[in-house]
Protein backbone atom coordinates (compact mmCIF):
# COMPACT_ATOMS: atom_id res chain seq x y z
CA UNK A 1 20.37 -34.22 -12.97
CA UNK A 2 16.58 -33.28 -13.33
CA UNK A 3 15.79 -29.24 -13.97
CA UNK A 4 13.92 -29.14 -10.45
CA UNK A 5 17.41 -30.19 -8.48
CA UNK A 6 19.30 -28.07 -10.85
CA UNK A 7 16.79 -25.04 -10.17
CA UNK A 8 17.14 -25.90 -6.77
CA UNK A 9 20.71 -25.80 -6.39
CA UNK A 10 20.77 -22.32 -8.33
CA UNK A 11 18.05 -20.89 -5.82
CA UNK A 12 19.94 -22.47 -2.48
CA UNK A 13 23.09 -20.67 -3.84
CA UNK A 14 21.96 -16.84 -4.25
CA UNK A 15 19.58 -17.44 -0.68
CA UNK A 16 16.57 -16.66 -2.90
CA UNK A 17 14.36 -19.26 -1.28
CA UNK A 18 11.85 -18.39 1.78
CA UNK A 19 13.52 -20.84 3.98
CA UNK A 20 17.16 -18.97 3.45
CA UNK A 21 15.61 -16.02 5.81
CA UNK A 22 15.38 -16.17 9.19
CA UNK A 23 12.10 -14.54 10.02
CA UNK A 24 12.44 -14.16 13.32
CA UNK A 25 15.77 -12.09 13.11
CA UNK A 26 14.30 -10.02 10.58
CA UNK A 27 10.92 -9.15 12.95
CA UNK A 28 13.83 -8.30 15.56
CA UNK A 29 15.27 -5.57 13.49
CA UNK A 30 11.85 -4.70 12.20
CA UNK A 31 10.60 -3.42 15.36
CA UNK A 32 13.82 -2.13 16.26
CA UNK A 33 13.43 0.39 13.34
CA UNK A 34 10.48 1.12 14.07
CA UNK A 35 11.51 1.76 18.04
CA UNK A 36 14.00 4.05 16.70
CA UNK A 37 11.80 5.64 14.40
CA UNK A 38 9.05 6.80 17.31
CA UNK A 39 11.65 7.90 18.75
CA UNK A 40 13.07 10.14 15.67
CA UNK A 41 16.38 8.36 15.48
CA UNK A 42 18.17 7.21 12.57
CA UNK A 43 15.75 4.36 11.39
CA UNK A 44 14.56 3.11 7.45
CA UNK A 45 11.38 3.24 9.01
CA UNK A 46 10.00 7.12 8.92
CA UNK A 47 6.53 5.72 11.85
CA UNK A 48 4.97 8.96 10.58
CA UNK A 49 2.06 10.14 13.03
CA UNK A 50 -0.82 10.73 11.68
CA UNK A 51 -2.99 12.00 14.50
CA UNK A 52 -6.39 10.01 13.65
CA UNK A 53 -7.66 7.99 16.11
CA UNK A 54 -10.07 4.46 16.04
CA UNK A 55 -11.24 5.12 19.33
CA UNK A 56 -14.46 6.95 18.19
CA UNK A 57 -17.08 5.27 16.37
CA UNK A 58 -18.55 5.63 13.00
CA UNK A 59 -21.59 7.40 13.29
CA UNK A 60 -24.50 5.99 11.13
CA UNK A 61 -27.26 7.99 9.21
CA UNK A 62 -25.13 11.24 8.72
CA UNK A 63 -23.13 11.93 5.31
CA UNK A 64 -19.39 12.93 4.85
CA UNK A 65 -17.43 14.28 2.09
CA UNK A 66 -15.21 12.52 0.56
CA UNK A 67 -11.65 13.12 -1.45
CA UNK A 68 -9.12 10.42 -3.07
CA UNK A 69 -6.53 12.12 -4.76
CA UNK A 70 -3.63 9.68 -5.28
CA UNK A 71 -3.02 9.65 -8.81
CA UNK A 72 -4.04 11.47 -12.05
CA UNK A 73 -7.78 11.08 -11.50
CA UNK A 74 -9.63 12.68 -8.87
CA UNK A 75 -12.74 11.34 -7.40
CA UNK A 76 -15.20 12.76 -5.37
CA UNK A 77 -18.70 11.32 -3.31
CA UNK A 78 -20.68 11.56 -0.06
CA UNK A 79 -20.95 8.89 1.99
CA UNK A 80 -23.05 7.50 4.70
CA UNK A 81 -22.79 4.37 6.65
CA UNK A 82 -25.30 2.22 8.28
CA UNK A 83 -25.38 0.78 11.63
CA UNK A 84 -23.92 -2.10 10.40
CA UNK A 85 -21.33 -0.81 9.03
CA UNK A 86 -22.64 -0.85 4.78
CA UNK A 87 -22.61 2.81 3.32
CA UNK A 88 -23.94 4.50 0.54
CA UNK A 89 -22.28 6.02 -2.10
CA UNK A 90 -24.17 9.78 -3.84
CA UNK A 91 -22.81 11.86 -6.16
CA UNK A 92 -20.14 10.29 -7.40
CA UNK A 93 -17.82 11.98 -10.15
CA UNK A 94 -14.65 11.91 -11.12
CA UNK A 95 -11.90 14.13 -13.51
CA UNK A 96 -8.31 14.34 -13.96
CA UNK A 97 -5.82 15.91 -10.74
CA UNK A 98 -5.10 19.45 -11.34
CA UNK A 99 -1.81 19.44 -13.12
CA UNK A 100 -1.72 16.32 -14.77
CA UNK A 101 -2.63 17.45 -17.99
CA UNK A 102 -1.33 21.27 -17.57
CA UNK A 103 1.25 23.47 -15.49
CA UNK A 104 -1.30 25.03 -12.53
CA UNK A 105 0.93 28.42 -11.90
CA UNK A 106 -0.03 29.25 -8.33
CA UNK A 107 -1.31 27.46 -5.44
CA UNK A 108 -4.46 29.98 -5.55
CA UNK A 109 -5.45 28.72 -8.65
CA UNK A 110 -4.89 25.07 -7.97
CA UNK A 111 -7.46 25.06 -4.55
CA UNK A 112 -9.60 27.16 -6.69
CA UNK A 113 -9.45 24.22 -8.99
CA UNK A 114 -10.27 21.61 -6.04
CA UNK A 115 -12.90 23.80 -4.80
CA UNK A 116 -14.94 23.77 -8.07
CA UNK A 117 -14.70 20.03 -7.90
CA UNK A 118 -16.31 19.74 -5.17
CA UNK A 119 -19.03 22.20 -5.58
CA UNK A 120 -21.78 19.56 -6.63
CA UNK A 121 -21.23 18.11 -3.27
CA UNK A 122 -20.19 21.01 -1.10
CA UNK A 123 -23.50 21.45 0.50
CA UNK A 124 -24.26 17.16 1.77
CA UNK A 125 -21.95 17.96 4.98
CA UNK A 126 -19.13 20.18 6.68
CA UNK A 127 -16.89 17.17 7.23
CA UNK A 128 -14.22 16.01 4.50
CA UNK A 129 -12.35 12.72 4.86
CA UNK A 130 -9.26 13.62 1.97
CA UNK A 131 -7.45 10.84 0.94
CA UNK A 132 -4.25 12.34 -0.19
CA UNK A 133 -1.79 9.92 -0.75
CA UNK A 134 1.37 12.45 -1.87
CA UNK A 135 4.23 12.95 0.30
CA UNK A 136 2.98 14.91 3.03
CA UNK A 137 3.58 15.91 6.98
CA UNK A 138 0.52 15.05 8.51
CA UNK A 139 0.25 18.08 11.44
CA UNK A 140 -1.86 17.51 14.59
CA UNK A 141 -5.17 19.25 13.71
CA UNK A 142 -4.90 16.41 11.10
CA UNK A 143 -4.13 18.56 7.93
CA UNK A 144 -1.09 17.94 5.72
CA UNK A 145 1.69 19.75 4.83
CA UNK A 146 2.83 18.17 1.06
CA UNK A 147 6.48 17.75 0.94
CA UNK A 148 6.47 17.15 -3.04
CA UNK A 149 4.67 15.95 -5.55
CA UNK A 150 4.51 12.60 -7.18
CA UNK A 151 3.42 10.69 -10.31
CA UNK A 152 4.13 13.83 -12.50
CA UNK A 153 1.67 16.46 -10.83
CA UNK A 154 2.66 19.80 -12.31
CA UNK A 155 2.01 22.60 -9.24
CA UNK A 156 5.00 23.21 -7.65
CA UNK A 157 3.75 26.27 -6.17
CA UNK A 158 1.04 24.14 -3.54
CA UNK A 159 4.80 21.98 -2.35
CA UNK A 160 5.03 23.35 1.37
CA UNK A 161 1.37 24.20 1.70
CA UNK A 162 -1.49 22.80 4.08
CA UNK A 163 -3.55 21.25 1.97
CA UNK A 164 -6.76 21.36 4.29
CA UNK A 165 -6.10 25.17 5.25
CA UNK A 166 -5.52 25.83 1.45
CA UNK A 167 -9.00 23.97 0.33
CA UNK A 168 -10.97 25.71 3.02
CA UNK A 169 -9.53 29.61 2.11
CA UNK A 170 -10.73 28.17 -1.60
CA UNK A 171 -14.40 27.47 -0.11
CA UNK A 172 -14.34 30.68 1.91
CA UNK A 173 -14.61 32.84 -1.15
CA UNK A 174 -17.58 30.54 -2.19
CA UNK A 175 -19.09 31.13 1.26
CA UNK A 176 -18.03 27.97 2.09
CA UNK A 177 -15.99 28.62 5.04
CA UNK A 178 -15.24 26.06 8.24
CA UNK A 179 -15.18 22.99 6.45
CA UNK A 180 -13.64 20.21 8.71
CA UNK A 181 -11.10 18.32 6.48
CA UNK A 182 -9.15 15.73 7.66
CA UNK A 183 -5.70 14.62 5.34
CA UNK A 184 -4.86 10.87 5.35
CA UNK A 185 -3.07 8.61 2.93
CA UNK A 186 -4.35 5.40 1.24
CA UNK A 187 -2.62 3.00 3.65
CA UNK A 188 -4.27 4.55 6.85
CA UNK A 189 -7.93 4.59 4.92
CA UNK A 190 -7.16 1.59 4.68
CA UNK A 191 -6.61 0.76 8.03
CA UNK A 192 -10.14 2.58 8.75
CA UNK A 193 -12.03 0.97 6.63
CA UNK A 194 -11.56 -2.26 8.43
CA UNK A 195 -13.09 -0.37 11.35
CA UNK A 196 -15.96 0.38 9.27
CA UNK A 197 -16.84 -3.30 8.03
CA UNK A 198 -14.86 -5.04 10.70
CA UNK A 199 -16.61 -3.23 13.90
CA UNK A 200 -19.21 -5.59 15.03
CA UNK A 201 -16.17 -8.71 15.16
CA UNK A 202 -14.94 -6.18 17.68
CA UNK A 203 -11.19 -6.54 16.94
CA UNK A 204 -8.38 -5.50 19.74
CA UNK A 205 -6.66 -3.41 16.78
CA UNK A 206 -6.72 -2.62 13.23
CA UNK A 207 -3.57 -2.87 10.20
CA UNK A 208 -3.70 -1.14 6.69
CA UNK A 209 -1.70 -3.22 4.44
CA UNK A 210 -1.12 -2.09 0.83
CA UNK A 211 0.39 -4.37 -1.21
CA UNK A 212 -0.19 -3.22 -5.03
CA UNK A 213 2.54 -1.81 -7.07
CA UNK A 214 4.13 -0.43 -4.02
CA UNK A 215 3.97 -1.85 -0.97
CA UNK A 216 3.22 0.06 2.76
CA UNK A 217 1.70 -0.95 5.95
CA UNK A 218 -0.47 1.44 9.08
CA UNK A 219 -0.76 0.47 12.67
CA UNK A 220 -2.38 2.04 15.93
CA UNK A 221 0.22 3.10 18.46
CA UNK A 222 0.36 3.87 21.86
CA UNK A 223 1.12 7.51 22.33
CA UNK A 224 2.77 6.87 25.31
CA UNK A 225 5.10 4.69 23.49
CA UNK A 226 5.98 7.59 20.70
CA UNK A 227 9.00 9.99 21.99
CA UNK A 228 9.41 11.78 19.33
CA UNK A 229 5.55 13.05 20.45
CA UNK A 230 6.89 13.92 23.82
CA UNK A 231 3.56 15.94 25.02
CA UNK A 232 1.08 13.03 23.99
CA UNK A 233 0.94 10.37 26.55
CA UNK A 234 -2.28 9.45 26.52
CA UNK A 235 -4.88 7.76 23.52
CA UNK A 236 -3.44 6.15 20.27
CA UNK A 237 -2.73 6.97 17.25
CA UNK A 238 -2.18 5.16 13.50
CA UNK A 239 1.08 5.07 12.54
CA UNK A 240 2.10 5.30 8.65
CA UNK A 241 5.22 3.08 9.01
CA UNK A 242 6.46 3.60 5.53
CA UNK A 243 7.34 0.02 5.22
CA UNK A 244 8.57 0.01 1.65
CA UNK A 245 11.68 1.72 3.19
CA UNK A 246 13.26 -0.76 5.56
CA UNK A 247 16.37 -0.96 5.30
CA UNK A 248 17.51 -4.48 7.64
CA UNK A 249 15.80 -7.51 5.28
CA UNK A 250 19.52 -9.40 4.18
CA UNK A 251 19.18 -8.81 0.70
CA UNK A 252 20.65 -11.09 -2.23
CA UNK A 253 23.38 -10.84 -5.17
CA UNK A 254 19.95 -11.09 -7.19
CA UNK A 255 18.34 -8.00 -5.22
CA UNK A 256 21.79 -5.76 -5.18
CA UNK A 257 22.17 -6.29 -8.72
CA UNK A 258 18.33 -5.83 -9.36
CA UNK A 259 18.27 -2.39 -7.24
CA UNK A 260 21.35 -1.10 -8.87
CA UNK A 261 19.25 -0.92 -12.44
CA UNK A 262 16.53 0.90 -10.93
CA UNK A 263 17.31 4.55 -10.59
CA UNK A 264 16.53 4.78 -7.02
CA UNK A 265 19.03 2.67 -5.97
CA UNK A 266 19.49 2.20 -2.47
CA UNK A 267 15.99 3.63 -1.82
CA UNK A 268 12.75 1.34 -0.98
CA UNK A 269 15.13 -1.65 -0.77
CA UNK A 270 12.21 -3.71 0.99
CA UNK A 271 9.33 -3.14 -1.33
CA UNK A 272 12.13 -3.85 -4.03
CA UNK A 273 11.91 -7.36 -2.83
CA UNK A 274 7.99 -7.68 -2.16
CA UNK A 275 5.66 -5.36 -3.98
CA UNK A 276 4.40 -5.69 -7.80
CA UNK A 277 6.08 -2.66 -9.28
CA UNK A 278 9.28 -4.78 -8.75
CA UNK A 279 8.69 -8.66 -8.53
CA UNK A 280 9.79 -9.30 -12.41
CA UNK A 281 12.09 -7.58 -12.12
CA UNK A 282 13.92 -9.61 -9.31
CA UNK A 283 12.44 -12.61 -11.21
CA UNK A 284 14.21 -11.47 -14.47
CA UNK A 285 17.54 -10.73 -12.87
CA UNK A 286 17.85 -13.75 -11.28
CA UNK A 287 16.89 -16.00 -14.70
CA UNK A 288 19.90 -13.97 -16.11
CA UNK A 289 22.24 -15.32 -13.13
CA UNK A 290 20.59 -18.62 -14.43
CA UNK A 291 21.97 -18.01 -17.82
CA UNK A 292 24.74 -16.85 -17.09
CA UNK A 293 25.73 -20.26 -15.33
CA UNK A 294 24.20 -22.26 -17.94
CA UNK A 295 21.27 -23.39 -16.70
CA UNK A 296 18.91 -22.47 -19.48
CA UNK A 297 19.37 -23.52 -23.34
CA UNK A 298 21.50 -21.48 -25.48
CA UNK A 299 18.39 -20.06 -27.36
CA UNK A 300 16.75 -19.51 -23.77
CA UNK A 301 19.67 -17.66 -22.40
CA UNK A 302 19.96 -15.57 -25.56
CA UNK A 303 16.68 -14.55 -25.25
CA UNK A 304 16.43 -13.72 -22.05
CA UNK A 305 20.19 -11.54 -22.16
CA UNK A 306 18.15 -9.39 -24.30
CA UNK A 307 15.45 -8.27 -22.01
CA UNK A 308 15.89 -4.95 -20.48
CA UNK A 309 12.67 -5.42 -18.33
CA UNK A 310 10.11 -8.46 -17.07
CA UNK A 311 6.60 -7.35 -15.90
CA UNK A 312 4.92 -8.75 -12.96
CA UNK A 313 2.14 -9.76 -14.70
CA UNK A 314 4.16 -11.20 -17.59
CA UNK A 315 5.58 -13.84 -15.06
CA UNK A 316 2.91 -14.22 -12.61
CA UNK A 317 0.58 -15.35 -15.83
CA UNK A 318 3.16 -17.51 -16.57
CA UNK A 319 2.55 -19.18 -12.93
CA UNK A 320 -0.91 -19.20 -13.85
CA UNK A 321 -1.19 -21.02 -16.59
CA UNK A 322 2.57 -21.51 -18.63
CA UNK A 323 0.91 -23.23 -21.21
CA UNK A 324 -0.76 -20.08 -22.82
CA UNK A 325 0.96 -17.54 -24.91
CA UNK A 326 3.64 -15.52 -22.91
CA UNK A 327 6.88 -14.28 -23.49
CA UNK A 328 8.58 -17.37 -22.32
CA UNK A 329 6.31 -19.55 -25.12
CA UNK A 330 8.66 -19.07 -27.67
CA UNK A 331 10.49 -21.48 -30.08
CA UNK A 332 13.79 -20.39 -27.66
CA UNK A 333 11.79 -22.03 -24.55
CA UNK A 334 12.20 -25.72 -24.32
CA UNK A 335 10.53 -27.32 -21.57
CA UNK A 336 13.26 -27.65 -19.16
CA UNK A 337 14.33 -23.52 -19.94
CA UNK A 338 9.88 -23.61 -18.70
CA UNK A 339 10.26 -25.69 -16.33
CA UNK A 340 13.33 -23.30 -14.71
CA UNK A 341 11.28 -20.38 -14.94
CA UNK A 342 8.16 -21.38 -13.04
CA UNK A 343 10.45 -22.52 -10.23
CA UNK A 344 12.36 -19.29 -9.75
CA UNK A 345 9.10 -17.17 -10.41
CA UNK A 346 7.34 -19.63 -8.21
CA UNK A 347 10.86 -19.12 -5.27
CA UNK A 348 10.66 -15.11 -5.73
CA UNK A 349 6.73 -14.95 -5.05
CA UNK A 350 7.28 -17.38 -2.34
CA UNK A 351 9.79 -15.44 -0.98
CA UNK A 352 7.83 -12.24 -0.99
CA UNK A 353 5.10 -14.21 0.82
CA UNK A 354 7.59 -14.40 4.04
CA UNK A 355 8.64 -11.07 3.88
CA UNK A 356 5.25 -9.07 3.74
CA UNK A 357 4.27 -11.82 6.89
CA UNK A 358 7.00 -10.46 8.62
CA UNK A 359 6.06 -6.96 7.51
CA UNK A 360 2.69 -7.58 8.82
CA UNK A 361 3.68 -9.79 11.88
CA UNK A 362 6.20 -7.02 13.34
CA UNK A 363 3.66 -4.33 13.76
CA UNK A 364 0.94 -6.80 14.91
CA UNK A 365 3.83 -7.91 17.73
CA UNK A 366 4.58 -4.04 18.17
CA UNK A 367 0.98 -3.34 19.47
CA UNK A 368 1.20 -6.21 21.98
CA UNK A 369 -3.17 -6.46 21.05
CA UNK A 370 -5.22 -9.82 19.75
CA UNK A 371 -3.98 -11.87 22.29
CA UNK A 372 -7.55 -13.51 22.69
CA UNK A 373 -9.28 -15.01 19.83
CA UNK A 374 -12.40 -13.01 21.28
CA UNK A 375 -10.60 -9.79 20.15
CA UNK A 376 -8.04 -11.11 17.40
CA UNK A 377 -6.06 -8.42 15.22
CA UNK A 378 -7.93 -7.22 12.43
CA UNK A 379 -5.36 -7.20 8.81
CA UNK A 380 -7.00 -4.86 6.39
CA UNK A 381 -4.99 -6.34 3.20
CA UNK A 382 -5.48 -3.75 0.18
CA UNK A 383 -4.05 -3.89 -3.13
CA UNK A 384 -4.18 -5.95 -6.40
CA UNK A 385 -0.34 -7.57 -6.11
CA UNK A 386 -1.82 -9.30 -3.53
CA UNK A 387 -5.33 -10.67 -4.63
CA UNK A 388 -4.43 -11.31 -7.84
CA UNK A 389 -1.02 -12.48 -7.51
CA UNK A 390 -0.20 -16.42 -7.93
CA UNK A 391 -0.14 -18.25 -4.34
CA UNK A 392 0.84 -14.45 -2.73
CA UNK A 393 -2.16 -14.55 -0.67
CA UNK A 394 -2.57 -17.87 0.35
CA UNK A 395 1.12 -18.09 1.19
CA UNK A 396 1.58 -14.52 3.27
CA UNK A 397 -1.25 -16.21 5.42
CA UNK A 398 0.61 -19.13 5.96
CA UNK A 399 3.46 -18.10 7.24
CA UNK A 400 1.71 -15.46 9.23
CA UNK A 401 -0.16 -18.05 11.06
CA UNK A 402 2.90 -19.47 11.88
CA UNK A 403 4.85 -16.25 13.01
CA UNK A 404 1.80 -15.30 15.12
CA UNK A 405 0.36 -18.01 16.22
CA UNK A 406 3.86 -19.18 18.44
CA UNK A 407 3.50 -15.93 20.05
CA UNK A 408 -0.33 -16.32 20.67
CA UNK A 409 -1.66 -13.69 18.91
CA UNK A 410 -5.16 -14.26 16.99
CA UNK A 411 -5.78 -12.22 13.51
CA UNK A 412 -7.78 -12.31 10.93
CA UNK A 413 -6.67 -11.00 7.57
CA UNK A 414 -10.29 -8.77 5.71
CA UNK A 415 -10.92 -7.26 2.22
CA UNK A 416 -12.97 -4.27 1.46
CA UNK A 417 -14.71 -5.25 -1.46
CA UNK A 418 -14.99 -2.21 -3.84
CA UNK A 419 -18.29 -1.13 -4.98
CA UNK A 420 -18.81 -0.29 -8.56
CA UNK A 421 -20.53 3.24 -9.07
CA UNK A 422 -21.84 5.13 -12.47
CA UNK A 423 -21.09 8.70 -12.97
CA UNK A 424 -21.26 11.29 -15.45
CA UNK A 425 -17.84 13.10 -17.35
CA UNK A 426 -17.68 16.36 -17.84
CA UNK A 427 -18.72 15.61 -21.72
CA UNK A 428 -22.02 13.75 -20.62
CA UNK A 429 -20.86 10.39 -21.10
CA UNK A 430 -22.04 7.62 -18.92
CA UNK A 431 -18.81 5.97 -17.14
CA UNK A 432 -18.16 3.78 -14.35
CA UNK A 433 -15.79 3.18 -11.50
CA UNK A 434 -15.19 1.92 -8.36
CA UNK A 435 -15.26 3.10 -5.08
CA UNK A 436 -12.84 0.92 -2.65
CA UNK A 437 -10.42 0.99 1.05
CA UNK A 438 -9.35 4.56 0.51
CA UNK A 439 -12.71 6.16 -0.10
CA UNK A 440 -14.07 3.91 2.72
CA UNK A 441 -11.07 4.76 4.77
CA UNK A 442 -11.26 8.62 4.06
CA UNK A 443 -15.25 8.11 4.92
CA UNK A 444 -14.58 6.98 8.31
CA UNK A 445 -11.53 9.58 9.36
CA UNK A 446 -13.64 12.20 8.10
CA UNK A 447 -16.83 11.46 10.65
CA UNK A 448 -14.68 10.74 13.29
CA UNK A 449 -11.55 12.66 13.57
C-alpha cells in the first residue's frame, strides 16, 4: 500500500482530519458557552466585558496617547488619524517592562516607573489608549484591575491594583493629574483597529482575532443580551471571549496525550489544538503514534522517539519547502518517513483551519449582524501563526465561507498592516520597530471611549 493511503488510514483512525469534526455541533456548544458565560454560569468561555464601545467615531486631526505593554518591551507614541482612517505615528520609543530585568518592590515605584516613560509624550494629549494585555478585570469606567502577572514580570505588589487609577496618582505628583486612560487587551485593539481602517466599508460589526502563539478572539455584544450586566440594557459592548479556553471541541488520543505533557494540562484545551505555541507539538505527538504503529522506518521512528519537543516553525517550514535542510532531512528520513510527515503536518494545520472558522463563525452567528453584503462582518485577523503559517489562512477562509455563507451572513476577513517606525534607546542608538493592531487598537479606544 502507497504512504498516502497508509497516512491516511493512520489520520482516519485517531479523528485527526478536518472532516472527522462536525462543525456545526461544535458552533452549537460554542455559543452555548458563551450564553452561559454572559450569563456568569459555569462556561470555558470567561465573555469578559470590557466596557468600550464602536458606536462613536474616530475623531480625525486630534492626537492620543498611546501604551502597549504585553510583553517585556514597552512601547510608547502619539497618534493621530486622518479622515480616512491613516494615522500618524510621533514620538515613538520603546524600553524594557518594569520588572523584567529587576524585582520593582512596591507598586509606588513601579507607576513611578510608567510615569517617567511617558514623560516625553505626556504633554501631546489627556487621553491614553493602554494596551495592557495581562490578566486583568476590566471595570466599567474602563480601567483594569490586574489579576496577576504574566511572562515573568517581577511586581507583585501592583497584582490587585487599577492600573489606570495607579498611572494617573503617578502623573499627579508630576502635575499631571486627570489623564483619561482607557485599559484594553491586544485582542480588543484589535478588534478597533478594524474600525479605524475598515470604517468607510461601513461594516454591521467588527471581530478581533488573534491567532499568534496563543490564540483569542473579541466581539461586540448586545448589552441587553449580557445578564451577568443586569443594569446595562441598552448600547453594546466588545466582548473578550477568551477563546483559547473552550472547553467542548471533541478532542483526540493525539490532543489528550499532547496536553498531558504540557504543564497546564487541562487548561487552554482549544488553543492547544489551533494556535502556534502548540501546533508541533500536536504534530510531533501524533508522528510518535505513527511510530509507534510502524508506519515510519526504523531509523525514522528512532529518531523521532527521541524528541522531547517539535517547533511550529520547524514543521510548518517543512510544509514549505521539505526539500531544504530541516530536522526531518536527515540520513534517518527516507522519502516515504517525508512523505508521512508532510501529510500529518499538512492534516493538523488543516485541522486547525476548521477549528479557528468555527471559532470565528460562532461569534459572527452570536451577533446575528452582516446579513447584507452592503454591511458584511468585518474579521480583524491579527497574529503571525496565521499569515505566515502554511495554507492556515487560505484554508480558515474556506471553510468560513462555507459555515457562513449557508446561514447568509457576508464577512470579510482585514489585516492591519504594521508600520515600521525609528526610535532612539536610551543609549542613543538608532533602532527600529513596528507599530501594528494593538497600538492602532489602543489609538482608537483611547479617542473614543
Amino acid at each position: 500500500m502507497a504512504m498516502k493511503e497508509r497516512a491516511q488510514q493512520f489520520l482516519e483512525k485517531h479523528k485527526l482530519l478536518a472532516e472527522a469534526i462536525d462543525a456545526d455541533a461544535v458552533i452549537h456548544e460554542f455559543i452555548s458557552e458563551m450564553e452561559k458565560g454572559l450569563a456568569d454560569r459555569d462556561s470555558s468561555l470567561k465573555m469578559i466585558p470590557t466596557y468600550v464601545t464602536i458606536d462613536n467615531p474616530v475623531p480625525a486631526g486630534k492626537p492620543v496617547i498611546v501604551i502597549d505593554a504585553g510583553g517585556t518591551n514597552l512601547r510608547v507614541a502619539t497618534l493621530t488619524f486622518a479622515a480616512d482612517g491613516s494615522y500618524t505615528v510621533a514620538n515613538f520609543h520603546k524600553a524594557p517592562m518594569p520588572g523584567t530585568k529587576e524585582v520593582v518592590r512596591t507598586k509606588e515605584e513601579f507607576f513611578d516607573r510608567l510615569a517617567d516613560f511617558l514623560e516625553p509624550v505626556i504633554d501631546d494629549s489627556d487621553r491614553i489608549g493602554f494596551c495592557f494585555s495581562y490578566p486583568a478585570r476590566i471595570t466599567p469606567d474602563c480601567d483594569g484591575v490586574l489579576i496577576e502577572w504574566t511572562k515573568g514580570i517581577q511586581a507583585k505588589e501592583v497584582e490587585g491594583e487599577s492600573i489606570g487609577k495607579g498611572l494617573n496618582a503617578a502623573l499627579a505628583k508630576r502635575g499631571k493629574a486627570g489623564k483619561r486612560i482607557v485599559i484594553l487587551n491586544d485582542t480588543i485593539a484589535t478588534l478597533l483597529a478594524g474600525k479605524s481602517i475598515g470604517g468607510p466599508r461601513q461594516y454591521d460589526t467588527y471581530l478581533g482575532v488573534i491567532e499568534g502563539t496563543g490564540s483569542n478572539t473579541a466581539y461586540v455584544e448586545q448589552n441587553r443580551n449580557v445578564p451577568k450586566l443586569a443594569d446595562m440594557n441598552t448600547g453594546a459592548m466588545a466582548i473578550n471571549l477568551e477563546s483559547g479556553g473552550f472547553g467542548k471541541c471533541p478532542r483526540t488520543d493525539i490532543d489528550v496525550a499532547f496536553d498531558a505533557t504540557t504543564g497546564s494540562a487541562g487548561k487552554q484545551k482549544f488553543e492547544k489544538m489551533i494556535s502556534g505555541g502548540y501546533l508541533g507539538g500536536v504534530g510531533l505527538h501524533a508522528m510518535k503514534a505513527a511510530a509507534a504503529e510502524g508506519l515510519f522506518s526504523a531509523a525514522a521512528s528512532a529518531q523521532i522517539g527521541g524528541w522531547t519537543k517539535l517547533e511550529t516553525k520547524d514543521m510548518d517550514d517543512f510544509l514549505w519547502n521539505p526539500h531544504r535542510p530541516s530536522v526531518f532531512n536527515t540520513p534517518a528520513f527516507g522519502s516515504d518517513d517525508r512523505e508521512l510527515v508532510l501529510c500529518i503536518a499538512a492534516a493538523v494545520i488543516r485541522r486547525a483551519a476548521l477549528l479557528l472558522a468555527i471559532n470565528v463563525a460562532a461569534p459572527a452567528i452570536k451577533s446575528g449582524k452582516g446579513t447584507t453584503p452592503l454591511h458584511p462582518v468585518c474579521v480583524v485577523m491579527d497574529g503571525s501563526t496565521y499569515y505566515k503559517t502554511n495554507n492556515l489562512k487560505s484554508q480558515t477562509e474556506e471553510f468560513l465561507r462555507g459555515i457562513l455563507s449557508k446561514r447568509g451572513i457576508f464577512f470579510d476577513t482585514i489585516q492591519v498592516q504594521e508600520q515600521a517606525v525609528e526610535y532612539m534607546s536610551a543609549n542613543g542608538e538608532r533602532k527600529s520597530d513596528t507599530v501594528g493592531a494593538p497600538v492602532i487598537g489602543a489609538a482608537v479606544a483611547g479617542l473614543t471611549v
